[in-house]
N, C-alpha and C. Protein backbone atom coordinates (compact mmCIF):
# COMPACT_ATOMS: atom_id res chain seq x y z
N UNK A 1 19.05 20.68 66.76
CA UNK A 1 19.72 19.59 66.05
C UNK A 1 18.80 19.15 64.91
N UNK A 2 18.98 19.44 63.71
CA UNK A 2 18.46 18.85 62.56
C UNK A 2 17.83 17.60 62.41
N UNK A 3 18.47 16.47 62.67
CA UNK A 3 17.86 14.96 62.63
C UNK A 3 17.35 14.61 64.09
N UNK A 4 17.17 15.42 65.27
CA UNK A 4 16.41 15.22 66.61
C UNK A 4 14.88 15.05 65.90
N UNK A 5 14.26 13.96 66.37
CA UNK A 5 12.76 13.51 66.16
C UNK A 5 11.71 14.76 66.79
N UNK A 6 12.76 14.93 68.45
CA UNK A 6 11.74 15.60 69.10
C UNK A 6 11.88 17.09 68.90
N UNK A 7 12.78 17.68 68.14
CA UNK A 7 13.22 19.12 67.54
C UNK A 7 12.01 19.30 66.69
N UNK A 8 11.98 18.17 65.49
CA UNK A 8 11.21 18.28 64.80
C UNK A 8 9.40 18.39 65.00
N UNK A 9 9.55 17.69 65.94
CA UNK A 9 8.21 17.79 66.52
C UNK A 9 7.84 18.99 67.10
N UNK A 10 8.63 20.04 67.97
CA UNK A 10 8.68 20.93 68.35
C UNK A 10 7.87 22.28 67.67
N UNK A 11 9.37 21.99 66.39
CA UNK A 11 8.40 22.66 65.14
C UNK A 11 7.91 22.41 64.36
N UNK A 12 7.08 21.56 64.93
CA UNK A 12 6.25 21.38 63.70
C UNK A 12 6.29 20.32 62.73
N UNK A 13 7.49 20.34 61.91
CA UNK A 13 8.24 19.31 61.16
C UNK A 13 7.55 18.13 61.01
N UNK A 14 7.18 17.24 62.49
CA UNK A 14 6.97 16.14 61.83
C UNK A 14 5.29 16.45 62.96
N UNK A 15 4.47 15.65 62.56
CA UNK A 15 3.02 15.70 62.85
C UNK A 15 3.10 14.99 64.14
N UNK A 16 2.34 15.69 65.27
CA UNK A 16 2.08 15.20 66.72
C UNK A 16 0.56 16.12 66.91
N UNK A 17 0.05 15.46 67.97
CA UNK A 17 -1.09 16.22 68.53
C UNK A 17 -0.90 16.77 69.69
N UNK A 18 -0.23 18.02 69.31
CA UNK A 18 0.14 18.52 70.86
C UNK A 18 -0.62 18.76 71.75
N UNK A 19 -0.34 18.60 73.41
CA UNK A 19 -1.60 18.53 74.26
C UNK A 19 -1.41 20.08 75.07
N UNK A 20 0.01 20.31 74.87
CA UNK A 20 0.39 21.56 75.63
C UNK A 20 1.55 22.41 74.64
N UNK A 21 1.30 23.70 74.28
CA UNK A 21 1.97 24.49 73.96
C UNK A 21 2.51 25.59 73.89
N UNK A 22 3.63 26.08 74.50
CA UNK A 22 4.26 27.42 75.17
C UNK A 22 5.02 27.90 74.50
N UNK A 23 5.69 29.09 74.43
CA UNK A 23 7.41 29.53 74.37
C UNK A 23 7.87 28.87 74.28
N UNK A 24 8.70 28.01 75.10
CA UNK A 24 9.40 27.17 74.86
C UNK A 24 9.75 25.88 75.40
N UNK A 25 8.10 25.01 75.32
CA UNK A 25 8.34 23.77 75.51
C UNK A 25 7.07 23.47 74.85
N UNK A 26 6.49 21.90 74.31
CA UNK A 26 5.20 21.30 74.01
C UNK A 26 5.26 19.83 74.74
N UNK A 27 3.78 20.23 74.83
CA UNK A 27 3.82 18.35 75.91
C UNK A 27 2.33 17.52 74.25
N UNK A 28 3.05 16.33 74.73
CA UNK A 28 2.06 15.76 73.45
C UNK A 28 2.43 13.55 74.05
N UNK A 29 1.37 13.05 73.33
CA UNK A 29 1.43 11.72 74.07
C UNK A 29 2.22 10.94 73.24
N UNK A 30 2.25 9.87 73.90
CA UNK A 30 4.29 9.03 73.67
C UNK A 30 3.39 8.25 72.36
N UNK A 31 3.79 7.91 71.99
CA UNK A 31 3.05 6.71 70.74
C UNK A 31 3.43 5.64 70.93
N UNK A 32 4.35 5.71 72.03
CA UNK A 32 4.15 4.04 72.58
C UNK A 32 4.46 3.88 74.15
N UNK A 33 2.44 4.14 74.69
CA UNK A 33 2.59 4.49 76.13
C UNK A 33 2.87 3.02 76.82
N UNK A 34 3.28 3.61 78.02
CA UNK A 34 3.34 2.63 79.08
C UNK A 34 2.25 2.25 80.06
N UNK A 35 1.95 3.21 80.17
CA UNK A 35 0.46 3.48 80.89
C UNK A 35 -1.06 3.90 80.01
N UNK A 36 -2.09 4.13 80.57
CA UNK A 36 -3.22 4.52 79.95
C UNK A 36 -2.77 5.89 79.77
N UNK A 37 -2.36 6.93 80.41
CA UNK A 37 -1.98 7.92 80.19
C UNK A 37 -0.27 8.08 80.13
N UNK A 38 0.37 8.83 79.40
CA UNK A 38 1.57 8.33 78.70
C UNK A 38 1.80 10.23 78.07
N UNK A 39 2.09 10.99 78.49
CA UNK A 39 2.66 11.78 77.72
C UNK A 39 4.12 12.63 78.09
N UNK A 40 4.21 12.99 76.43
CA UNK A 40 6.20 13.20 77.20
C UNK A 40 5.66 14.61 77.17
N UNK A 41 6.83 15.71 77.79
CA UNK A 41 6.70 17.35 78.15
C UNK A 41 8.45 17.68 77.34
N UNK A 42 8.03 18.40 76.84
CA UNK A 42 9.75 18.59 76.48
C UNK A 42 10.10 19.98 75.76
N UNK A 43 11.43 20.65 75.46
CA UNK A 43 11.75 21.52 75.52
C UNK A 43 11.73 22.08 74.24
N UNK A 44 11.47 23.21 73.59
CA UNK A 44 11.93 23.37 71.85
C UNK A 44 13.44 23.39 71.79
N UNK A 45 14.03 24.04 73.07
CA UNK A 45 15.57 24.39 72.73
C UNK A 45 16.19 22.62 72.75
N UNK A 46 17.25 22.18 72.36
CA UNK A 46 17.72 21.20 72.09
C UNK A 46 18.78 20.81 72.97
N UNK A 47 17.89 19.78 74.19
CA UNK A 47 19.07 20.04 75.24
C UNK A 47 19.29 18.24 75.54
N UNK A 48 20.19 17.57 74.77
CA UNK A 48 20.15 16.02 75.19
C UNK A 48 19.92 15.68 76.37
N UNK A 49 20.15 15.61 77.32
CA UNK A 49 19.91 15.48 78.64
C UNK A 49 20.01 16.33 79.90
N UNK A 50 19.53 15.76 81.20
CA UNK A 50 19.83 16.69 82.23
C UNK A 50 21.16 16.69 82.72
N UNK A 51 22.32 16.33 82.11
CA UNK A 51 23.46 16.25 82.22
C UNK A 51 24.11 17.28 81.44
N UNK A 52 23.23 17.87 80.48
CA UNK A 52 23.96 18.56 79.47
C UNK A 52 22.98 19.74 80.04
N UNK A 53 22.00 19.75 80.76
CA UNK A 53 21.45 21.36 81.14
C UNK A 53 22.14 22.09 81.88
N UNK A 54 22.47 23.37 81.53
CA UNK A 54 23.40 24.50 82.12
C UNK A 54 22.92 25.64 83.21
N UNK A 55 23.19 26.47 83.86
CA UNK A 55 22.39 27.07 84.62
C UNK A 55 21.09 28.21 84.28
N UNK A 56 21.93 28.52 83.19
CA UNK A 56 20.92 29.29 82.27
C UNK A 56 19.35 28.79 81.78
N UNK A 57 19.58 27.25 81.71
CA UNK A 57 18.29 26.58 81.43
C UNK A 57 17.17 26.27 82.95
N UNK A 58 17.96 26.83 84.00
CA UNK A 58 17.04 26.75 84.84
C UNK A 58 15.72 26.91 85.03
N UNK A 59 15.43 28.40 84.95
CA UNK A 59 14.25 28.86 84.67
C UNK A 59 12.91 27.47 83.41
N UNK A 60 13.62 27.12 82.34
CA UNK A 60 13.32 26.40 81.20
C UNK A 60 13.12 25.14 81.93
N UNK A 61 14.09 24.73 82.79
CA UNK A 61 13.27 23.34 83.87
C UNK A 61 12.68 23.40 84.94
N UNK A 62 11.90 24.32 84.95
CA UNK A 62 10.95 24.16 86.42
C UNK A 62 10.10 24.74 85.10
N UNK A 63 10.00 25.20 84.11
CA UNK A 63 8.63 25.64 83.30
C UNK A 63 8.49 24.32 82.42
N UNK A 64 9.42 23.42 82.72
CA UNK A 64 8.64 21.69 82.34
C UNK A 64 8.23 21.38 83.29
N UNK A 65 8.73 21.44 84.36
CA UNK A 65 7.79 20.55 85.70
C UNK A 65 6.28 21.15 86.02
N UNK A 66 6.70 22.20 86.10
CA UNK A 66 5.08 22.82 85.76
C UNK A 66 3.69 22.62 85.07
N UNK A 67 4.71 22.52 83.60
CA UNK A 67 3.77 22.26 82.09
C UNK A 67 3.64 20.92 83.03
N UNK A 68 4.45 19.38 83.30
CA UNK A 68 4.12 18.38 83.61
C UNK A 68 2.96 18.44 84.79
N UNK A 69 2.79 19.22 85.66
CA UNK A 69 1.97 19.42 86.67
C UNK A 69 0.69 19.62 85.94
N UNK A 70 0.64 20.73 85.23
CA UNK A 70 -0.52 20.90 84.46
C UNK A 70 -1.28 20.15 83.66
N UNK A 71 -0.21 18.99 82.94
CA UNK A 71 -0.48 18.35 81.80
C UNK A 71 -1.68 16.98 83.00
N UNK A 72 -1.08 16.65 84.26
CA UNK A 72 -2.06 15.70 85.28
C UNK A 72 -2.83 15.98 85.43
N UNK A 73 -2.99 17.62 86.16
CA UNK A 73 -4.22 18.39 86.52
C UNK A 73 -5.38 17.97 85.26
N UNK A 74 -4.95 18.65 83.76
CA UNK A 74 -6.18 18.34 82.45
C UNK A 74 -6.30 16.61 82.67
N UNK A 75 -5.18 15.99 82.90
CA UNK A 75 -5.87 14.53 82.69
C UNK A 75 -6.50 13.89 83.76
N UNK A 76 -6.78 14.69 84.48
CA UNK A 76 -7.21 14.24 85.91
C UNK A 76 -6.54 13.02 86.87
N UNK A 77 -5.36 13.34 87.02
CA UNK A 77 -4.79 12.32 87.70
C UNK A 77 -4.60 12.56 89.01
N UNK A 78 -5.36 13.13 89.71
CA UNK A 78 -5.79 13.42 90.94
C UNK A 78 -5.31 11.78 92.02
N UNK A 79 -5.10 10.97 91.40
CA UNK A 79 -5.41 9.43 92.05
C UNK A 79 -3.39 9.43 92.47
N UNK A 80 -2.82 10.19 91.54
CA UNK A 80 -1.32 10.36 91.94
C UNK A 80 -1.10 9.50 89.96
N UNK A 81 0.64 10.28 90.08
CA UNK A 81 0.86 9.80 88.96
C UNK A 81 2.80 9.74 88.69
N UNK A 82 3.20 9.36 87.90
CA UNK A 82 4.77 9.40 87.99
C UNK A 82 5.63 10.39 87.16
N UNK A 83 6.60 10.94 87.72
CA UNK A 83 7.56 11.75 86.11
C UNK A 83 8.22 10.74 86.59
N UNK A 84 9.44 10.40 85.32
CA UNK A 84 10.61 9.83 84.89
C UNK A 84 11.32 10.79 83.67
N UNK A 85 12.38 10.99 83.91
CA UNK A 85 13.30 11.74 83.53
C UNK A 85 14.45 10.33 83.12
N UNK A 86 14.41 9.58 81.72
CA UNK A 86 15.81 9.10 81.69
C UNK A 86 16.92 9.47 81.41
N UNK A 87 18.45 8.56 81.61
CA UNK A 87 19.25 10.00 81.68
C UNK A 87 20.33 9.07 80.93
N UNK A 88 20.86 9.29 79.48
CA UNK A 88 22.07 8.31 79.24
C UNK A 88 21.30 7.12 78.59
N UNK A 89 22.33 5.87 78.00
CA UNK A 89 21.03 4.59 78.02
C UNK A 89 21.51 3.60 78.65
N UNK A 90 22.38 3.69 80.14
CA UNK A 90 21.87 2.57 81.39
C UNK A 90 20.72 3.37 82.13
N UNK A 91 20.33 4.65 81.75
CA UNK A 91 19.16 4.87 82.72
C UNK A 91 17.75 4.83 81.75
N UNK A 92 18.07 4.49 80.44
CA UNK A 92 17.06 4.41 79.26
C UNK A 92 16.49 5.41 78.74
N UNK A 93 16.90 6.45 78.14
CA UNK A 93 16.89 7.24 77.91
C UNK A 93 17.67 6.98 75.98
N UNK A 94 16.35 6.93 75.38
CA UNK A 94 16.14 5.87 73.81
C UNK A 94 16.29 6.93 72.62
N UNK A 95 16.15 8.55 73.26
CA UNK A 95 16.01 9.84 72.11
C UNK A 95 17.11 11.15 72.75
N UNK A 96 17.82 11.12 72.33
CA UNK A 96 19.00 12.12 72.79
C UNK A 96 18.29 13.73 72.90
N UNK A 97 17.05 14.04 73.61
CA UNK A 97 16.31 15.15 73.37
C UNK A 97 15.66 15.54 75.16
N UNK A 98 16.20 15.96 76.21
CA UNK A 98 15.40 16.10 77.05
C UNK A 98 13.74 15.79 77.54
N UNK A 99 13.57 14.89 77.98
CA UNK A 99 11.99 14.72 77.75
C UNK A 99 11.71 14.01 79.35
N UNK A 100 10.21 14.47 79.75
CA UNK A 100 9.66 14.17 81.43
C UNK A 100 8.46 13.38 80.76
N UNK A 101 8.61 12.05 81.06
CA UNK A 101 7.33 11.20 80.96
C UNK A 101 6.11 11.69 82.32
N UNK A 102 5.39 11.79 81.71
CA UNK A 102 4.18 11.68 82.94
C UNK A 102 3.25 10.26 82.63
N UNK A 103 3.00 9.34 83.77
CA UNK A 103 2.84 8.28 83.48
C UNK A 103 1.95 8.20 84.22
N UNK A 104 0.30 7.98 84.03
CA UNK A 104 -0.73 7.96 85.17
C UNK A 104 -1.56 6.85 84.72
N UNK A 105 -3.20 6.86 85.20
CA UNK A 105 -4.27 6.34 85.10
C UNK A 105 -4.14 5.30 85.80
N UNK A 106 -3.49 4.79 86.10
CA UNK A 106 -3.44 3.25 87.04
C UNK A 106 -2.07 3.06 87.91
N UNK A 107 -2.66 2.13 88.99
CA UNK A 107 -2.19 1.82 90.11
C UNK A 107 -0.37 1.52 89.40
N UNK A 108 0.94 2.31 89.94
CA UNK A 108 2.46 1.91 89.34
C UNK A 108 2.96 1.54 90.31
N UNK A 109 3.75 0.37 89.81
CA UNK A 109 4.47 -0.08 90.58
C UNK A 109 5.96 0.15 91.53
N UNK A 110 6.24 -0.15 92.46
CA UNK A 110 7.79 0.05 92.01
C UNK A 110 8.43 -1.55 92.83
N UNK A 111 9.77 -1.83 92.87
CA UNK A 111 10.14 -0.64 91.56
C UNK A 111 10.05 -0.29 90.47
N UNK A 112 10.42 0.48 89.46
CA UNK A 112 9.99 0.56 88.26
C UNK A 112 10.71 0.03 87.53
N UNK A 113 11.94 -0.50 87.22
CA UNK A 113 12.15 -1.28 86.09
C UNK A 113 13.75 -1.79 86.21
């Protein structure tokens, strides 16, 4: 999708410091975290939500949960840490672009929000 923020980021387009980069996903940090550690994981292909992922993208969502696994392991969040997946915007979900927050460094609450 042309005007997607996080497309653009993907490729390149618009400037991020990516923390993780594959085939076909990059993980890079939110610019407006919630936590001390705050980064989103997300897909290059352009998939608005997990409502709109098809079976074909399977494989493509367990190689985000992964990248998200990995992305804790480098930040050392050994102490435990959260994904959130929003879905729609009653579940808050603010960028029409598939994206897994990983949310660590300190003690979270729930519920969450």
């Amino acid at each position: 999708m042309s005007d997607c923020i996080f497309c653009k980021i993907a490729k390149g387009e618009v400037p991020s410091e990516l923390l993780l980069e594959k085939e076909n996903l990059v993980a890079f940090r939110d610019l407006n975290p919630q936590a001390p550690t705050h980064i989103l994981v997300i897909p290059k292909k352009h998939i608005v939500s997990l409502d709109q992922a098809e079976a074909e993208d399977r494989d493509l969502l367990g190689d985000l949960l992964l990248a998200v696994q990995e992305m804790a392991q480098r930040e050392n969040l050994e102490m435990g840490y959260r994904v959130v997946l929003n879905i729609g915007t009653h579940g808050g979900q603010t960028v029409p672009h598939l994206h897994f927050h990983l949310l660590g460094g300190r003690s979270l609450q729930w519920p969450p929000g």
